[in-house]
N, C-alpha and C. Protein backbone atom coordinates (compact mmCIF):
# COMPACT_ATOMS: atom_id res chain seq x y z
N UNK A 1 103.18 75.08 95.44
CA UNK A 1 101.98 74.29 95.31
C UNK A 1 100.93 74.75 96.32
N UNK A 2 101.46 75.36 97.34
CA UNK A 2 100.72 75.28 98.65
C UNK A 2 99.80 76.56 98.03
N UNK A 3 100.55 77.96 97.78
CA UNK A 3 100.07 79.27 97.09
C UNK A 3 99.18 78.84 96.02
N UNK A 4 99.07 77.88 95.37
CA UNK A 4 98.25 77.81 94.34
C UNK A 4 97.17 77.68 94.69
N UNK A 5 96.94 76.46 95.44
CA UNK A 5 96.03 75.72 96.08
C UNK A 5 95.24 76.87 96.96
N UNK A 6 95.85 78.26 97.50
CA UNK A 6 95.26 79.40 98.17
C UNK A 6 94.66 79.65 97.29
N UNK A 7 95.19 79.79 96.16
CA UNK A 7 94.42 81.12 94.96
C UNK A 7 93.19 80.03 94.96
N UNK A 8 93.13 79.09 94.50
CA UNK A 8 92.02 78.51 93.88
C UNK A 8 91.14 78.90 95.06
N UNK A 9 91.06 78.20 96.03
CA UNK A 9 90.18 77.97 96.67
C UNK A 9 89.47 79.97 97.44
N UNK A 10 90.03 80.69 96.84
CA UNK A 10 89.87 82.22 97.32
C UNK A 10 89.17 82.31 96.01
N UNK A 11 89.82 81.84 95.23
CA UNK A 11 88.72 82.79 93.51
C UNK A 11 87.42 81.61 93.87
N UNK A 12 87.49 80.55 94.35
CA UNK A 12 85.60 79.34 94.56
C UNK A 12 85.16 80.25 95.36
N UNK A 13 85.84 80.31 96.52
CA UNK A 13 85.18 81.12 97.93
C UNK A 13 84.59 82.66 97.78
N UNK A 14 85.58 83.46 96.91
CA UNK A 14 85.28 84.73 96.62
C UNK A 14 84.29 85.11 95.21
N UNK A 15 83.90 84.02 94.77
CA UNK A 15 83.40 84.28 93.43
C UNK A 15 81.88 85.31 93.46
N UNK A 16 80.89 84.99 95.10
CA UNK A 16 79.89 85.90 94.94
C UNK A 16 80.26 87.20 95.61
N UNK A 17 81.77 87.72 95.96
CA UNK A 17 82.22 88.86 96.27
C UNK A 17 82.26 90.26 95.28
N UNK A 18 82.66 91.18 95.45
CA UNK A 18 82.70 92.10 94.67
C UNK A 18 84.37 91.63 94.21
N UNK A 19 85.03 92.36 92.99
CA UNK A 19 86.27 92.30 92.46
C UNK A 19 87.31 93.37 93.25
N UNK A 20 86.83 93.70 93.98
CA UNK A 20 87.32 94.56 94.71
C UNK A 20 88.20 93.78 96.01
N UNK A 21 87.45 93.15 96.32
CA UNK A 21 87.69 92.52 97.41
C UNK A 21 88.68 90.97 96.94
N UNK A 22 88.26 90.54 96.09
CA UNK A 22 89.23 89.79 95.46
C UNK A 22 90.62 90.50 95.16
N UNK A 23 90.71 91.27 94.78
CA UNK A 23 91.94 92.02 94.09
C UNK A 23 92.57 92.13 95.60
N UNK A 24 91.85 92.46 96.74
CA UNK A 24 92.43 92.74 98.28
C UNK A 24 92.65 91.46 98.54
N UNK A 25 92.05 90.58 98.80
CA UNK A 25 92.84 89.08 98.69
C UNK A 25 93.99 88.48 97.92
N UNK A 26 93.71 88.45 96.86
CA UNK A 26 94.84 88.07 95.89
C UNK A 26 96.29 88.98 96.89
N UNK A 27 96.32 90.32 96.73
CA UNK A 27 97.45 91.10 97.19
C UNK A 27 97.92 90.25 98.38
N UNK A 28 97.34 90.01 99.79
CA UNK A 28 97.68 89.90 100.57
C UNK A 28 98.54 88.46 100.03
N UNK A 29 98.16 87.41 99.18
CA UNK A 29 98.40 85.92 99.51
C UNK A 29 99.78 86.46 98.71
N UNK A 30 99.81 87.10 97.50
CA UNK A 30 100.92 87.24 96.72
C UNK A 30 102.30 88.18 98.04
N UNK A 31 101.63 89.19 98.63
CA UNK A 31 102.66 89.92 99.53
C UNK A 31 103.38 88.54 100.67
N UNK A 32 102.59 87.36 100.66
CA UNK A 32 102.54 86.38 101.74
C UNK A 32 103.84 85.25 100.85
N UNK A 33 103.68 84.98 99.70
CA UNK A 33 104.23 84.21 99.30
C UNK A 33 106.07 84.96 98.95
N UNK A 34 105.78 86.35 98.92
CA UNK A 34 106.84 86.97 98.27
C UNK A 34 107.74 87.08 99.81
N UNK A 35 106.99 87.34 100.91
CA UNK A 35 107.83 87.14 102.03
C UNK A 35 108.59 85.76 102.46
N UNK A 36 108.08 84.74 101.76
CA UNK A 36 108.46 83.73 102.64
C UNK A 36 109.69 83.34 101.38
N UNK A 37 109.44 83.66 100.15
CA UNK A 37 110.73 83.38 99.41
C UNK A 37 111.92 83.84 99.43
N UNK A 38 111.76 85.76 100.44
CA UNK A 38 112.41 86.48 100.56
C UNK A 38 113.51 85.62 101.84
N UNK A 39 112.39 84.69 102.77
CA UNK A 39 113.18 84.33 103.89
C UNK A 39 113.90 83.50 103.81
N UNK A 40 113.15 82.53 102.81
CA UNK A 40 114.12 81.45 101.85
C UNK A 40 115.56 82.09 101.44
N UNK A 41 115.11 82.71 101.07
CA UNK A 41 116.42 83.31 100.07
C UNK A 41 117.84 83.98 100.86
N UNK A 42 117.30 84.41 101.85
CA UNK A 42 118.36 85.38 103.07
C UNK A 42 118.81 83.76 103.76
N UNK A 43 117.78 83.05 104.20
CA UNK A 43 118.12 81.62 104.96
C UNK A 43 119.58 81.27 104.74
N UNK A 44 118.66 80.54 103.13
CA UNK A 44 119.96 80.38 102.04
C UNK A 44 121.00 80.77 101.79
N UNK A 45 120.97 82.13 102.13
CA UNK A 45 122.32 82.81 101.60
C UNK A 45 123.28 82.77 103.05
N UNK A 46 122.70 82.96 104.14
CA UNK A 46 123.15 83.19 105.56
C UNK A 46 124.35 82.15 105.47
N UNK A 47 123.50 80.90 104.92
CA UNK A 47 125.09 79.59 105.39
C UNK A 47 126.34 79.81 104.09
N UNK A 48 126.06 80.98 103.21
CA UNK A 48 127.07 81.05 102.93
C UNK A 48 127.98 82.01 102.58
N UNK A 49 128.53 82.74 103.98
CA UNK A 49 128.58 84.31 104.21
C UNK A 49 129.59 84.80 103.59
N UNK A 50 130.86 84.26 102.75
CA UNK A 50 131.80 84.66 102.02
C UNK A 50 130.55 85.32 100.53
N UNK A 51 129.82 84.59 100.18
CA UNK A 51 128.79 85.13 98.61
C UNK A 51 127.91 86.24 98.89
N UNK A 52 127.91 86.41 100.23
CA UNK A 52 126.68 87.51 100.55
C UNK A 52 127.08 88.68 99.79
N UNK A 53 128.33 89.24 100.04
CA UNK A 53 128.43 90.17 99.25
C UNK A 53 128.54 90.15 97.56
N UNK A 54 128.68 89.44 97.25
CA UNK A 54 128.21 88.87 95.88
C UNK A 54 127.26 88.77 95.31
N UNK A 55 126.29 88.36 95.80
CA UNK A 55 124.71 87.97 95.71
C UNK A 55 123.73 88.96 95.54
N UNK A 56 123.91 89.85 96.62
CA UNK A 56 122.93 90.57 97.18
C UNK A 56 123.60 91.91 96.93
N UNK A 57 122.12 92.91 96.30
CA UNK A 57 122.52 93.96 95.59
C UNK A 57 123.34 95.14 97.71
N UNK A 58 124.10 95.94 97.07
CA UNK A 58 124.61 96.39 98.67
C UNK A 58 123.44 96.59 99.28
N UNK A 59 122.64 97.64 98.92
CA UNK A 59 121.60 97.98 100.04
C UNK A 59 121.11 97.19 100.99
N UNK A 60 120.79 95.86 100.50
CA UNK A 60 120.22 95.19 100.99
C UNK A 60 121.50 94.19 101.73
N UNK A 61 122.52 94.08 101.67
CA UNK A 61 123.76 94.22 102.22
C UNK A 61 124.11 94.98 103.60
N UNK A 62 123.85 96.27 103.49
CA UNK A 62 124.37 96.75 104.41
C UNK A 62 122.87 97.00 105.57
N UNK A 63 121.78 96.75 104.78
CA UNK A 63 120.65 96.71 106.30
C UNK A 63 121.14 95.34 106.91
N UNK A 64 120.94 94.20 105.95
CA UNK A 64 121.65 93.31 107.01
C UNK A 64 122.92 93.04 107.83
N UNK A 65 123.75 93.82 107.82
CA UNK A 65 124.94 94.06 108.40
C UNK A 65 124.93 94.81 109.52
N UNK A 66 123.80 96.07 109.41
CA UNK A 66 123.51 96.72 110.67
C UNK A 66 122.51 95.98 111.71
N UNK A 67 121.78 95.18 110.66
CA UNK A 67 120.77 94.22 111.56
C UNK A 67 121.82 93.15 112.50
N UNK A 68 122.33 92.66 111.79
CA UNK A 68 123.69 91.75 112.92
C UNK A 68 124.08 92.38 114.31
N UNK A 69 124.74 94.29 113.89
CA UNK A 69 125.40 94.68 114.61
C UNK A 69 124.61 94.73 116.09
N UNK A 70 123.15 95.26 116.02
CA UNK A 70 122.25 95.20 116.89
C UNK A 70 121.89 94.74 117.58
């Protein structure tokens, strides 16, 4: 709800901009929303460390495994 409520008020705010610059906005809020689901999602998975390897394709498996070791 919160992401939506960005877009709108960026396409009112940005409307006497060039499309250029919109398209550079839009990216950033979408790269913004895709991170925080990503953190959701690892959060989520963290409390339940027997499925991790289940869940999550390896790659992304084994960076977080070296990220632990560190």
């Amino acid at each position: 709800m919160y992401f939506l409520m960005m877009v709108v008020l960026v396409l009112q705010v940005s409307a006497p901009y060039s499309r250029t610059i919109l398209i550079f906005v839009l990216k950033i809020l979408t790269s913004v929303l895709a991170d925080c689901c990503f953190e959701f999602y690892i959060y989520s998975i963290a409390k339940m460390p027997p499925l991790l390897c289940q869940s999550l394709p390896l790659r992304l498996h084994q960076i977080l495994l070296v990220h632990r070791l560190c």
